[in-house]
N, C-alpha and C. Protein backbone atom coordinates (compact mmCIF):
# COMPACT_ATOMS: atom_id res chain seq x y z
N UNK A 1 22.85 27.84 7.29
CA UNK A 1 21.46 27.72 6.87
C UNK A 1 21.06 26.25 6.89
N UNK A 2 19.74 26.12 7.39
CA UNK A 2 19.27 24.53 7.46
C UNK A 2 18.91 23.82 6.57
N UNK A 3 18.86 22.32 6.56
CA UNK A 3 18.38 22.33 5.16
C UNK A 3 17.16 22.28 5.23
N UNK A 4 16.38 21.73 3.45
CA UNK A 4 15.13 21.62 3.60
C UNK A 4 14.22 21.02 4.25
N UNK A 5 13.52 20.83 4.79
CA UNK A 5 12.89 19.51 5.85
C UNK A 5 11.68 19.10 4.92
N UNK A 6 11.94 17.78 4.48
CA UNK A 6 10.61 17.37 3.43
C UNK A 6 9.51 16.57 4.35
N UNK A 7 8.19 16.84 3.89
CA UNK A 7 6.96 16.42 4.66
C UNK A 7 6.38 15.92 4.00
N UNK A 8 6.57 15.54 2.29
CA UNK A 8 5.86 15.17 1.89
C UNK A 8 5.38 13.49 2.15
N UNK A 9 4.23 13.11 2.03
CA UNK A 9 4.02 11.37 2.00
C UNK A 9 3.83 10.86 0.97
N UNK A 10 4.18 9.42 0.12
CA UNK A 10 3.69 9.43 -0.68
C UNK A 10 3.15 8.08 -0.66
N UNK A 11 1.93 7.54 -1.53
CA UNK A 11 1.59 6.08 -1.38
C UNK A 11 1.70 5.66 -2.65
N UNK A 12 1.94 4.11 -2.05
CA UNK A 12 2.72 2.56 -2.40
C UNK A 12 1.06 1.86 -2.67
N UNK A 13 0.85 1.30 -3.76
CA UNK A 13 -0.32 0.49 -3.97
C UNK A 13 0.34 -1.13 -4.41
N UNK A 14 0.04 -1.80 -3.66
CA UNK A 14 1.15 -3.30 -4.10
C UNK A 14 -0.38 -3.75 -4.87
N UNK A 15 -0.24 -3.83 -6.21
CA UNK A 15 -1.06 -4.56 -7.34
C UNK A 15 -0.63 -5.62 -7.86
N UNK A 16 0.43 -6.28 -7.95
CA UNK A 16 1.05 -7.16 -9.24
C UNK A 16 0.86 -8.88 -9.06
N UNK A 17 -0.11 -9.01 -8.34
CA UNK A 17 -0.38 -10.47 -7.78
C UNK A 17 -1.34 -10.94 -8.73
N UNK A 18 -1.32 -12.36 -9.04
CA UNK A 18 -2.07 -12.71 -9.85
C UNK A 18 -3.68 -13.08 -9.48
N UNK A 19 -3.40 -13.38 -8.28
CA UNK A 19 -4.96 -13.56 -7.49
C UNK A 19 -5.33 -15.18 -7.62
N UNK A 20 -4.38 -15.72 -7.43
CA UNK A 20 -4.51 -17.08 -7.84
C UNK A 20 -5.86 -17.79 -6.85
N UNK A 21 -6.05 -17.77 -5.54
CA UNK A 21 -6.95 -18.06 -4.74
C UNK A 21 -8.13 -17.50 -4.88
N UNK A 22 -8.12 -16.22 -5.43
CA UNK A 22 -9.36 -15.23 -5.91
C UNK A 22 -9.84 -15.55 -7.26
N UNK A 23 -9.03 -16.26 -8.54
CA UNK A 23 -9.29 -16.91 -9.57
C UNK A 23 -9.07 -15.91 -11.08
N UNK A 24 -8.55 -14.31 -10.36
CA UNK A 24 -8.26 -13.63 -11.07
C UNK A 24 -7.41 -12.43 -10.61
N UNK A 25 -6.54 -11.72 -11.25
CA UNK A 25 -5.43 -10.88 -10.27
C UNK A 25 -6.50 -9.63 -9.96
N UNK A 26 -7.18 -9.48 -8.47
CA UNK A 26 -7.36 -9.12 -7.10
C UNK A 26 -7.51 -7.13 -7.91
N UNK A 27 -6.66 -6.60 -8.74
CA UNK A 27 -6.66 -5.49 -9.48
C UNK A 27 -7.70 -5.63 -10.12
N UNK A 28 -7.81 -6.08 -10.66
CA UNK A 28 -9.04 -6.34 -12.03
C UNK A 28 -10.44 -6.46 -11.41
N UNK A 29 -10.60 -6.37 -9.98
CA UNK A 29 -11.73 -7.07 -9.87
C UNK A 29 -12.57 -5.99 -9.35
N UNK A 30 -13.80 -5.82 -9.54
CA UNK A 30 -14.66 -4.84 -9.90
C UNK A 30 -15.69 -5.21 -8.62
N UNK A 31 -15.80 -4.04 -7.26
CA UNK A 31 -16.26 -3.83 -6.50
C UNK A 31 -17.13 -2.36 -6.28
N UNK A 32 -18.65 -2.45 -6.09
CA UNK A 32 -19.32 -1.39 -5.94
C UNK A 32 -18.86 -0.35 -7.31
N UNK A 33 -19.21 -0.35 -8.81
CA UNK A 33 -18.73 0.29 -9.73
C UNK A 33 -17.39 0.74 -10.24
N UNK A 34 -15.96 0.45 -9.17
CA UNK A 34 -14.83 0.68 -9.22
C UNK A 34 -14.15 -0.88 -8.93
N UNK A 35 -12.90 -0.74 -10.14
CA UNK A 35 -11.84 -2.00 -9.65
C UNK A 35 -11.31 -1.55 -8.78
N UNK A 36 -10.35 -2.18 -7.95
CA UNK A 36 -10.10 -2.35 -6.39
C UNK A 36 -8.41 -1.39 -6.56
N UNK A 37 -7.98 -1.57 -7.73
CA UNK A 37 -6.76 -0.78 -7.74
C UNK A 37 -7.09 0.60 -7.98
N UNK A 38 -8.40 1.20 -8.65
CA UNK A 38 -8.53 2.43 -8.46
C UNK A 38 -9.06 2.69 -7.32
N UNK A 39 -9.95 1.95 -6.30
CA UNK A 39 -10.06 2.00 -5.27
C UNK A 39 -9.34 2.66 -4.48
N UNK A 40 -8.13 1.73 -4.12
CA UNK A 40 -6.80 1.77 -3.31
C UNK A 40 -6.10 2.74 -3.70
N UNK A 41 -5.98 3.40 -4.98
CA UNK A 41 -5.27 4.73 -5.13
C UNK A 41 -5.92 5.43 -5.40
N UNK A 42 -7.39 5.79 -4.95
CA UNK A 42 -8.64 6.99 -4.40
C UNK A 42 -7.49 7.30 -2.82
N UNK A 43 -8.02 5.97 -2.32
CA UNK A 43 -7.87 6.39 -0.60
C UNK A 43 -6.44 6.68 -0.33
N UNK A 44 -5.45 6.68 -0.70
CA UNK A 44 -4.49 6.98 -0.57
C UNK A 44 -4.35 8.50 -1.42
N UNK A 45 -4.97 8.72 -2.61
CA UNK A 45 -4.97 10.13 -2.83
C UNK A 45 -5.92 11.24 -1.68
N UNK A 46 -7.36 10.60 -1.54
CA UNK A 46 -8.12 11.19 -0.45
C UNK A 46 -7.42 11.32 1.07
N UNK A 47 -6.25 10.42 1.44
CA UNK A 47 -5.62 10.20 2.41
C UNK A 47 -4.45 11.26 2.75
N UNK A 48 -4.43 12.03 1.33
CA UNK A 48 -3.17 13.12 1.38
C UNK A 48 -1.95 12.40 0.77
N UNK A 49 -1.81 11.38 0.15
CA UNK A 49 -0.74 11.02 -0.17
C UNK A 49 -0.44 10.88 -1.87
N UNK A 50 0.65 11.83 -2.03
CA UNK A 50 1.52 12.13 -3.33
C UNK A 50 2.95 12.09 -3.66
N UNK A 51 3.45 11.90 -4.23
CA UNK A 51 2.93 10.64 -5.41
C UNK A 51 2.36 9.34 -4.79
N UNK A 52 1.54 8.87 -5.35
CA UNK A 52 1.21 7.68 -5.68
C UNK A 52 1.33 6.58 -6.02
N UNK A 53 2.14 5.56 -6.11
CA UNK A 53 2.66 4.98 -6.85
C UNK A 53 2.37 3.70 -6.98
N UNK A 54 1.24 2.63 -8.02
CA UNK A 54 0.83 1.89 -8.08
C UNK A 54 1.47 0.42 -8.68
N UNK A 55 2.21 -0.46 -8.35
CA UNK A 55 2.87 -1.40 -8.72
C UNK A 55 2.10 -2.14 -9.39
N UNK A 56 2.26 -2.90 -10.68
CA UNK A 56 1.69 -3.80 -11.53
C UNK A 56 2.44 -5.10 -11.46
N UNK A 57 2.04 -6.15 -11.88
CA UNK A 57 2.90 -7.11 -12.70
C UNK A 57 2.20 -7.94 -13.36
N UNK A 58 0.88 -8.65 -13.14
CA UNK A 58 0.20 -10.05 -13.63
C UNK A 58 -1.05 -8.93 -14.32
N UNK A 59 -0.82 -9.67 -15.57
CA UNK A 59 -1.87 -8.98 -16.35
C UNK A 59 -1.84 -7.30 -16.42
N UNK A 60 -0.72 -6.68 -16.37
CA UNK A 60 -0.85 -5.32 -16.17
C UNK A 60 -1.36 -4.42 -17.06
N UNK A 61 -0.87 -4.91 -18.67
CA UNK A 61 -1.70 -4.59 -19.77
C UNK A 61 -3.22 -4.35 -19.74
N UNK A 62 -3.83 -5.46 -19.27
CA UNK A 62 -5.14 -5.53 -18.75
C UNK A 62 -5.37 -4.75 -17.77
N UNK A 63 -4.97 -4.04 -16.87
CA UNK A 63 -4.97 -3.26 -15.86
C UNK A 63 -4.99 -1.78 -16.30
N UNK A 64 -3.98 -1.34 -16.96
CA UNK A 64 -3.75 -0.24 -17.80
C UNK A 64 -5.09 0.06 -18.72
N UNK A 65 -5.40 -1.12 -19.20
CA UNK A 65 -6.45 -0.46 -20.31
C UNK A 65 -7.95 -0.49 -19.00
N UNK A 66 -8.40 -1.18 -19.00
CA UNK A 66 -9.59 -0.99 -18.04
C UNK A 66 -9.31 0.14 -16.76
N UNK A 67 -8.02 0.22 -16.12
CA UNK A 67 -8.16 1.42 -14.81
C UNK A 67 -8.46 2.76 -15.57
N UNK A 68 -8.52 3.51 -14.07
CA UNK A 68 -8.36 4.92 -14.65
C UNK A 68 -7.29 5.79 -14.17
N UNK A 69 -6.80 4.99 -13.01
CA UNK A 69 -5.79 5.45 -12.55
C UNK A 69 -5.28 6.97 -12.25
N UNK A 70 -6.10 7.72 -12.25
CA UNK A 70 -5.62 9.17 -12.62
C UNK A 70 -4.68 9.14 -11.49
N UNK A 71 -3.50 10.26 -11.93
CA UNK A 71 -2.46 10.42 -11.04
C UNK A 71 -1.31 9.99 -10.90
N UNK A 72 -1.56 8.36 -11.02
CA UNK A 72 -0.53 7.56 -10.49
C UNK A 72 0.65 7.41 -11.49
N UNK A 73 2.04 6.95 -10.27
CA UNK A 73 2.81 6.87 -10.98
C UNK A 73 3.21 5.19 -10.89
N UNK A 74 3.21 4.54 -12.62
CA UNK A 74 2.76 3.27 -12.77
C UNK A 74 4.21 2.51 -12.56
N UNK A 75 4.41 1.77 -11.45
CA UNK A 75 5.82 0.82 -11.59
C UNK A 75 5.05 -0.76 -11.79
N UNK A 76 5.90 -1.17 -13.01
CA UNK A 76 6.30 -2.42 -13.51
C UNK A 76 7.06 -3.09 -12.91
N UNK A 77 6.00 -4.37 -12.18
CA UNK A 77 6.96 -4.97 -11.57
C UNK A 77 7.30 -6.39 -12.35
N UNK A 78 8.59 -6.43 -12.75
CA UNK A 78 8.51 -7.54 -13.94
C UNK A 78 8.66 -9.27 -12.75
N UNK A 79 9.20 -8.92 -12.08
CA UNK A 79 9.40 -10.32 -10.37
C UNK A 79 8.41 -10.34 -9.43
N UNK A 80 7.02 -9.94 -10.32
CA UNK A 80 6.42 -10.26 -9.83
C UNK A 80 5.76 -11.41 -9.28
N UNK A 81 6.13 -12.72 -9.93
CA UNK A 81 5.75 -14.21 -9.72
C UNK A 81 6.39 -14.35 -8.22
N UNK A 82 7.13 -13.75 -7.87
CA UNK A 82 8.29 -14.19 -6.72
C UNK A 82 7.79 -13.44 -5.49
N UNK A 83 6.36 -13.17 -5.64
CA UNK A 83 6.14 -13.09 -4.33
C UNK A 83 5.55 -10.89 -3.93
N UNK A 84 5.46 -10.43 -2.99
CA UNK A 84 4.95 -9.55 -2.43
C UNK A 84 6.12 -8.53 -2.53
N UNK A 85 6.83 -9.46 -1.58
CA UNK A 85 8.14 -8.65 -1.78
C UNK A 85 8.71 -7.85 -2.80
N UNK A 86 8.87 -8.46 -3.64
CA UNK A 86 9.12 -7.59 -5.15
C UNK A 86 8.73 -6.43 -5.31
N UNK A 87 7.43 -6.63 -5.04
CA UNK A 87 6.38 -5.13 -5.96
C UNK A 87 6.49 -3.90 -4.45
N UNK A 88 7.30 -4.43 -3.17
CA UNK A 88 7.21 -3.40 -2.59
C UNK A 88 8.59 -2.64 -2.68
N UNK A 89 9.91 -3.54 -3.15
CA UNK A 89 10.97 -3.17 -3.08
C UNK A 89 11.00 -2.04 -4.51
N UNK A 90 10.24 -2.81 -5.63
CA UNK A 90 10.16 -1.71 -6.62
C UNK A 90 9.26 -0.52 -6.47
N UNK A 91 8.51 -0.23 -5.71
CA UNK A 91 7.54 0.54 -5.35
C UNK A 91 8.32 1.72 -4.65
N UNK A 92 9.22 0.94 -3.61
CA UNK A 92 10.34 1.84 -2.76
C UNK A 92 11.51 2.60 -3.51
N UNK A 93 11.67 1.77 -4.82
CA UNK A 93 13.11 2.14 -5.47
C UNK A 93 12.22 3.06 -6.07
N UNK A 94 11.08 3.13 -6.80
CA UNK A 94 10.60 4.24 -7.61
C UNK A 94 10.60 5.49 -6.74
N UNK A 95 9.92 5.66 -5.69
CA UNK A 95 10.04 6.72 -4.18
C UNK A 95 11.36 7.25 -4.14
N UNK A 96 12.00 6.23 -4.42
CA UNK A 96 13.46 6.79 -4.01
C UNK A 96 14.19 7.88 -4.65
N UNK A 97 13.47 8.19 -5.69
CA UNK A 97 13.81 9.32 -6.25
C UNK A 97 13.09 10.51 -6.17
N UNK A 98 12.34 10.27 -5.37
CA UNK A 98 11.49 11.48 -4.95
C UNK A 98 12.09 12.47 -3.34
N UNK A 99 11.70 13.07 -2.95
CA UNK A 99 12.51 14.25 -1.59
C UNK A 99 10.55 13.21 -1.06
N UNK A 100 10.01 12.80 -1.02
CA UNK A 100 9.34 11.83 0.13
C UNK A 100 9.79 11.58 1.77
N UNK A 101 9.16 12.03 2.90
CA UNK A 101 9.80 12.22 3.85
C UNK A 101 9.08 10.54 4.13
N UNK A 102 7.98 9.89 3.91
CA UNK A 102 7.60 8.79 4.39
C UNK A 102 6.57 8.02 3.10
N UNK A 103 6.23 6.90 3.33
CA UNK A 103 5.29 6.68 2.25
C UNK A 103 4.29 5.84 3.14
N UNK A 104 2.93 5.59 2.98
CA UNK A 104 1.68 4.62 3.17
C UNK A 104 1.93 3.51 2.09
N UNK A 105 1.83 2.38 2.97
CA UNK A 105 1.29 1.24 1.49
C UNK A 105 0.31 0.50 1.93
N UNK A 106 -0.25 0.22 0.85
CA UNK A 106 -1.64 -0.82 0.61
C UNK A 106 -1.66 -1.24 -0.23
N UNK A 107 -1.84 -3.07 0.14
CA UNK A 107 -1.97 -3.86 -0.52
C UNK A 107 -3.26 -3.32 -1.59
N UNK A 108 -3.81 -4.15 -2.48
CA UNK A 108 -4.99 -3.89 -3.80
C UNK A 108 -5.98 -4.72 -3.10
N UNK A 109 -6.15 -5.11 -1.76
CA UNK A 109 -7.20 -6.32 -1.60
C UNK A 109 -7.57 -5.96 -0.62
N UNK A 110 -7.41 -4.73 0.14
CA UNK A 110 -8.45 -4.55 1.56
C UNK A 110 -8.90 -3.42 0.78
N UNK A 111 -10.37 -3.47 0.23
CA UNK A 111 -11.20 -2.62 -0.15
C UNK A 111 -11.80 -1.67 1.18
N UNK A 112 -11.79 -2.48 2.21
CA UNK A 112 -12.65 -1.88 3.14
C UNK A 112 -11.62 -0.84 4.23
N UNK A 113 -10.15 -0.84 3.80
CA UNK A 113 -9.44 0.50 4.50
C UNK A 113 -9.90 2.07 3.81
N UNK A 114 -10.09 3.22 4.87
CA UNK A 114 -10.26 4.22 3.82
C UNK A 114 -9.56 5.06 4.00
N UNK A 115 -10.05 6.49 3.36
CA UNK A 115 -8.35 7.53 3.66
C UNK A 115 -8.78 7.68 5.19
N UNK A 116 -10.17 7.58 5.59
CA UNK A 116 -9.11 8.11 7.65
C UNK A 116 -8.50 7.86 7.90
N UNK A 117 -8.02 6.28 7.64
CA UNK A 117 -7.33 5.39 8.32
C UNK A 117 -5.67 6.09 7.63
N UNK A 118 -6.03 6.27 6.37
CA UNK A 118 -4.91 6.92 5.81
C UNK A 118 -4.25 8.26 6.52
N UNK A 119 -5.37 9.17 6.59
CA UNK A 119 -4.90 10.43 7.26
C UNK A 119 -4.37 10.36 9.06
N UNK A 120 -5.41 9.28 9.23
CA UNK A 120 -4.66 9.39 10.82
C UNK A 120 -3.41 8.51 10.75
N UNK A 121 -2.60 8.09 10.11
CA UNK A 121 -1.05 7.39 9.59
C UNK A 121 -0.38 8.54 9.04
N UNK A 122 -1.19 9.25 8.13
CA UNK A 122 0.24 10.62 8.22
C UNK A 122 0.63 11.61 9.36
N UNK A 123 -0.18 11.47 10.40
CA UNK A 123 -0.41 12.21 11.12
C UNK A 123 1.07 11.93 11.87
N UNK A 124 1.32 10.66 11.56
CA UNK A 124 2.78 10.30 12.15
C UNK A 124 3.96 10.38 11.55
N UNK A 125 3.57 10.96 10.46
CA UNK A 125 4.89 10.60 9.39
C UNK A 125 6.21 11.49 9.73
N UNK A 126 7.27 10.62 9.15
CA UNK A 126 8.27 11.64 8.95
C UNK A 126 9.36 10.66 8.82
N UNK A 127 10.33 11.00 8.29
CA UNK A 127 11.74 10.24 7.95
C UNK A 127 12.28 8.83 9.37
N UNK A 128 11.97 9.09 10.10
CA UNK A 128 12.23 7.86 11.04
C UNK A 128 11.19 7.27 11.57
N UNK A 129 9.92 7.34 11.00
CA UNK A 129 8.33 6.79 11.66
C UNK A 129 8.53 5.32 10.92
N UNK A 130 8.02 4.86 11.79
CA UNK A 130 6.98 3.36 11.47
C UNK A 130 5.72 3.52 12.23
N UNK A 131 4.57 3.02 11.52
CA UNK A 131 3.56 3.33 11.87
C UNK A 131 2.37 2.06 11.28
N UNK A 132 1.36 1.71 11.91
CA UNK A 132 0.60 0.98 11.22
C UNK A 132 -0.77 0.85 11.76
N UNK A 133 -1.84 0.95 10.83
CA UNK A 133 -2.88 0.57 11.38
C UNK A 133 -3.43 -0.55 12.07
N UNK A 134 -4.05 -0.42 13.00
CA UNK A 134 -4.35 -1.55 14.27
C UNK A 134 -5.74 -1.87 14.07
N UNK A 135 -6.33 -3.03 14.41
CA UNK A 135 -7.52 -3.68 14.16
C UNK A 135 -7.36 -4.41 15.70
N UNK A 136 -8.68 -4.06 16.46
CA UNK A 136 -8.37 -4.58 18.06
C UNK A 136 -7.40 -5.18 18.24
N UNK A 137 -6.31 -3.87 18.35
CA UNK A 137 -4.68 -3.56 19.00
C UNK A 137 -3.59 -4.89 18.41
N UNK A 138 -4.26 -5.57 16.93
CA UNK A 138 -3.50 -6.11 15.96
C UNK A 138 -3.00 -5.23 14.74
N UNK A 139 -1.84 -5.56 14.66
CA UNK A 139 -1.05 -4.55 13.66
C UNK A 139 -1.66 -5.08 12.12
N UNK A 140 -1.92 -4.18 11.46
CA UNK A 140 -2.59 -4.75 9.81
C UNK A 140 -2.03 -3.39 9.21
N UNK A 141 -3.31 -3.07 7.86
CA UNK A 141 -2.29 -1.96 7.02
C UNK A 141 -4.12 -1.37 6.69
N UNK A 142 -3.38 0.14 6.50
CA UNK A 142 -1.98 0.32 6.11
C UNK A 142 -0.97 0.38 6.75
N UNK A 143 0.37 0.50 6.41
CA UNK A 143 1.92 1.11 6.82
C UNK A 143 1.95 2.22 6.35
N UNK A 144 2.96 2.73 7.79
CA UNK A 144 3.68 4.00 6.97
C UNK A 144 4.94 3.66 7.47
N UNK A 145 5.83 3.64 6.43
CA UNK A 145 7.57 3.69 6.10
C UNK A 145 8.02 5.23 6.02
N UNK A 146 8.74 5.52 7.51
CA UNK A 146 10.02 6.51 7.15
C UNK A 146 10.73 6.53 6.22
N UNK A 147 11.30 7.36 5.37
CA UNK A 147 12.30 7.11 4.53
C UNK A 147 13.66 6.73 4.64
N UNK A 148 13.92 7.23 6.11
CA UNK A 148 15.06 6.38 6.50
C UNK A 148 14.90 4.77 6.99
N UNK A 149 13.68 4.09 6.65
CA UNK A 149 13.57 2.88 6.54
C UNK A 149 13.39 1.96 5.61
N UNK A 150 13.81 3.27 4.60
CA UNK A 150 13.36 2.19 3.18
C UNK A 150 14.72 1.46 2.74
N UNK A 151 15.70 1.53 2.80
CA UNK A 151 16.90 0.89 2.57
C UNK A 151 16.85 -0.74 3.27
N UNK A 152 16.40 -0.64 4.40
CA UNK A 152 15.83 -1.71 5.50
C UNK A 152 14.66 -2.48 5.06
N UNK A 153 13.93 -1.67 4.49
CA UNK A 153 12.46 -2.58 4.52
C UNK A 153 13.27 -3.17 3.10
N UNK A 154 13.81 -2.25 2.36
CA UNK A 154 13.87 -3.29 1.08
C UNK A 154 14.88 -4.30 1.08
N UNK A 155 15.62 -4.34 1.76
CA UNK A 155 16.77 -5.76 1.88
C UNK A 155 16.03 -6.72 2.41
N UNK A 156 14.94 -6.40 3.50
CA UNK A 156 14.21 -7.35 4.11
C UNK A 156 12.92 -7.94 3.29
N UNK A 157 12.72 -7.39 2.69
CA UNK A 157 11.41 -7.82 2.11
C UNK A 157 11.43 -8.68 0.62
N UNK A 158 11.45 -9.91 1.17
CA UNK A 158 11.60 -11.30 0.24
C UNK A 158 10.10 -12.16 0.06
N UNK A 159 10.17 -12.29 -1.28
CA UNK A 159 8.72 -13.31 -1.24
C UNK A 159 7.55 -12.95 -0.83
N UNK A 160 6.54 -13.29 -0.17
CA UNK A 160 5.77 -12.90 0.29
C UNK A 160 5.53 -11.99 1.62
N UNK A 161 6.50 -11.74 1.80
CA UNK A 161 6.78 -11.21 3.63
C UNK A 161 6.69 -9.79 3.64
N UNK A 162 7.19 -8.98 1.98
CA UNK A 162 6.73 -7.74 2.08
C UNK A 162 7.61 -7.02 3.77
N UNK A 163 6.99 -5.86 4.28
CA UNK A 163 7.56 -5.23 5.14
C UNK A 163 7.75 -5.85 6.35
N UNK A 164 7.03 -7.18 6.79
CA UNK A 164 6.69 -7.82 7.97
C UNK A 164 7.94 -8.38 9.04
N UNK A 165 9.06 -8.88 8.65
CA UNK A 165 10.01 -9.28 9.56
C UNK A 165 10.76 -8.02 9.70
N UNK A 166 11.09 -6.83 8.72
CA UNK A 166 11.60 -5.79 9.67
C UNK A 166 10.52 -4.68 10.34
N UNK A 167 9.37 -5.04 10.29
CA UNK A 167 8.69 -4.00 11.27
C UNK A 167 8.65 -4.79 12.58
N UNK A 168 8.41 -6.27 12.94
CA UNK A 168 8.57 -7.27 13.60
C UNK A 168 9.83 -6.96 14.55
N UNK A 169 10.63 -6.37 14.05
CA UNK A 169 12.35 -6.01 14.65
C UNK A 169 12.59 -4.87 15.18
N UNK A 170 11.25 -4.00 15.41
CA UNK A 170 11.28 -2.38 15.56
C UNK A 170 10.20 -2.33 16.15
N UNK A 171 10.41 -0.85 16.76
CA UNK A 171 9.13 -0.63 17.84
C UNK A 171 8.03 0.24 16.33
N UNK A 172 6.67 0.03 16.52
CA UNK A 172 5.66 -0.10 15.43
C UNK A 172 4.77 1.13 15.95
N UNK A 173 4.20 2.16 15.87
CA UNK A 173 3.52 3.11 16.77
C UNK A 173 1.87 2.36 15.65
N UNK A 174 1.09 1.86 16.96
CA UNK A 174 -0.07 1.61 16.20
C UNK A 174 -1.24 2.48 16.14
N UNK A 175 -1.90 2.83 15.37
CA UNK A 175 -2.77 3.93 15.00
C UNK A 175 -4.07 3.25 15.25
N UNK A 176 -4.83 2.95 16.31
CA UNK A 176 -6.33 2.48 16.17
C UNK A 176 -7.29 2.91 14.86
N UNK A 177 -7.46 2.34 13.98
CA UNK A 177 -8.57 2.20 13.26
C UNK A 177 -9.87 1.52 13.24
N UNK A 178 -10.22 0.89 13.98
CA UNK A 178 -11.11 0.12 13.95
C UNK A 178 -12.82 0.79 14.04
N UNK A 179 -12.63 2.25 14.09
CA UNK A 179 -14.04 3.00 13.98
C UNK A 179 -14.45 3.58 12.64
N UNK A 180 -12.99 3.55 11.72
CA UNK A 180 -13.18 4.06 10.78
C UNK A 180 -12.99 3.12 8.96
N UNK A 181 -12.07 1.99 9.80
CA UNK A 181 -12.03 1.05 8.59
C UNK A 181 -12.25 -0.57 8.58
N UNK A 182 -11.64 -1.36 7.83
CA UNK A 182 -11.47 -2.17 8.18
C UNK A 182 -10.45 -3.19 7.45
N UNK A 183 -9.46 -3.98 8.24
CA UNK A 183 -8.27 -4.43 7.71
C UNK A 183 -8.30 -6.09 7.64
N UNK A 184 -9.00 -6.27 6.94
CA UNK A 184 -8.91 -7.46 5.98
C UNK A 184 -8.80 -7.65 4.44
N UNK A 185 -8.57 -8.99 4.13
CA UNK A 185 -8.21 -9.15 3.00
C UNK A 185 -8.98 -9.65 2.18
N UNK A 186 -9.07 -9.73 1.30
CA UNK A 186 -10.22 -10.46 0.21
C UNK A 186 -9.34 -11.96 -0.48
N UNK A 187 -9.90 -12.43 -0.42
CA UNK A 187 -9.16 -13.78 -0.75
C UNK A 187 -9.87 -14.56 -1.53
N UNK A 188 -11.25 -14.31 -1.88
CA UNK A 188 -12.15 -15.20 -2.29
C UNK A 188 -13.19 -13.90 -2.85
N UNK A 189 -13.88 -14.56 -3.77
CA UNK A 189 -15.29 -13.81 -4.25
C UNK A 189 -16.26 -13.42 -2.92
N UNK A 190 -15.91 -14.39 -2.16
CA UNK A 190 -17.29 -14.02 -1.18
C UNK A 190 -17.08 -13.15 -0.18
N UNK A 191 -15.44 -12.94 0.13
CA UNK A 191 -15.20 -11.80 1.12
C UNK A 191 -15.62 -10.48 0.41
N UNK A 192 -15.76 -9.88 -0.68
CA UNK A 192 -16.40 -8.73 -0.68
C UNK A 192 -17.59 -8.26 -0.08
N UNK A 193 -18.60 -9.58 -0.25
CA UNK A 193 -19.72 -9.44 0.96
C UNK A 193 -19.68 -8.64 1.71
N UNK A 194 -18.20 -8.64 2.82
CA UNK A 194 -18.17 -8.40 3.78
C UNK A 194 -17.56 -6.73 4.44
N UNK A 195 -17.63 -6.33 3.07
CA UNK A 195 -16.63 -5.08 3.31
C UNK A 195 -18.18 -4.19 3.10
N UNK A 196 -18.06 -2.89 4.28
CA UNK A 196 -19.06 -1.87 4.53
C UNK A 196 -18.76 -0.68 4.43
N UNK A 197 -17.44 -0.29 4.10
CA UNK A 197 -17.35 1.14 3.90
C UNK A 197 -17.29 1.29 2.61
């Protein structure tokens, strides 16, 4: 008898940055009636992806009481000062106890990705996928991580680099988004301007 074959996806919300260039941690910050971390774990729930799992670290207290978070499952990332990396390796170790055949992640600062972009990334999923959304045929995010790549992404992912030098090392299947989202970052007060979906 075979075994079970799991399909489920689940999404990774990397929150725990302090927002030092933005002047406040990037979570907290309140776009079109919603902060940007309930944002980011809308489109990843609207995207089909469960569990959820939203990483904290800078100011998370503050995060907790103002979100609404419904759903999510909340990882504390206490290393968080040390960079990107951190909050994805703990994000992965929390997953890891789940039967998750792949997960989506998104950063808390591209307001302007939405679940299409999400749904057409599961569309690839499964235990040996890498996958990522493309912005004129440039690789951006979201990601989607196989689960047989999470052992990999997390040894690799130091400091700020997050998933980037081992997807860099692997063939990447890119998902055109560019009709339905958009993959930039907010870095400043004034890039919200610029986000239309």
């Amino acid at each position: 008898m075979g075994g079970i074959v799991r399909t489920e996806v689940a999404g990774i919300v990397l929150a725990a940055g302090a927002g030092r260039r933005f002047g406040m941690p990037k979570a907290l910050v309140e776009h079109r009636g919603s902060l940007l971390v309930d944002r980011a774990l809308a489109v990843l729930a609207d995207g089909g992806c469960a569990p959820v799992a939203v990483v904290l670290g800078a100011s998370a207290d503050e995060v907790l009481d103002r979100a609404q978070l419904p759903g999510a499952v909340i990882v504390h990332n206490r290393l968080w000062p040390s960079g990107m990396g951190s909050s994805l390796r703990a994000g992965l170790d929390r997953l890891a106890e789940t039967s998750c055949a792949a997960a989506v992640v998104l950063p808390v600062d591209m307001p302007g990705v939405t679940s299409a972009a999400v749904r057409r990334l599961r569309a690839h999923a499964g235990p040996d996928s890498l996958a990522a959304a493309s912005y004129a045929g440039m690789r951006g995010h979201p990601v989607l991580l196989g689960a047989r790549h999470w052992p990999g992404v997390r040894a690799a992912a130091t400091g700020d680099a997050g998933a980037r030098g081992y997807l860099r090392e692997r063939e990447v299947t890119l998902v055109g988004c560019d009709d339905v989202s958009e993959g930039f970052d907010v870095d400043q007060p004034g890039d919200l301007d610029e986000v239309t979906p």
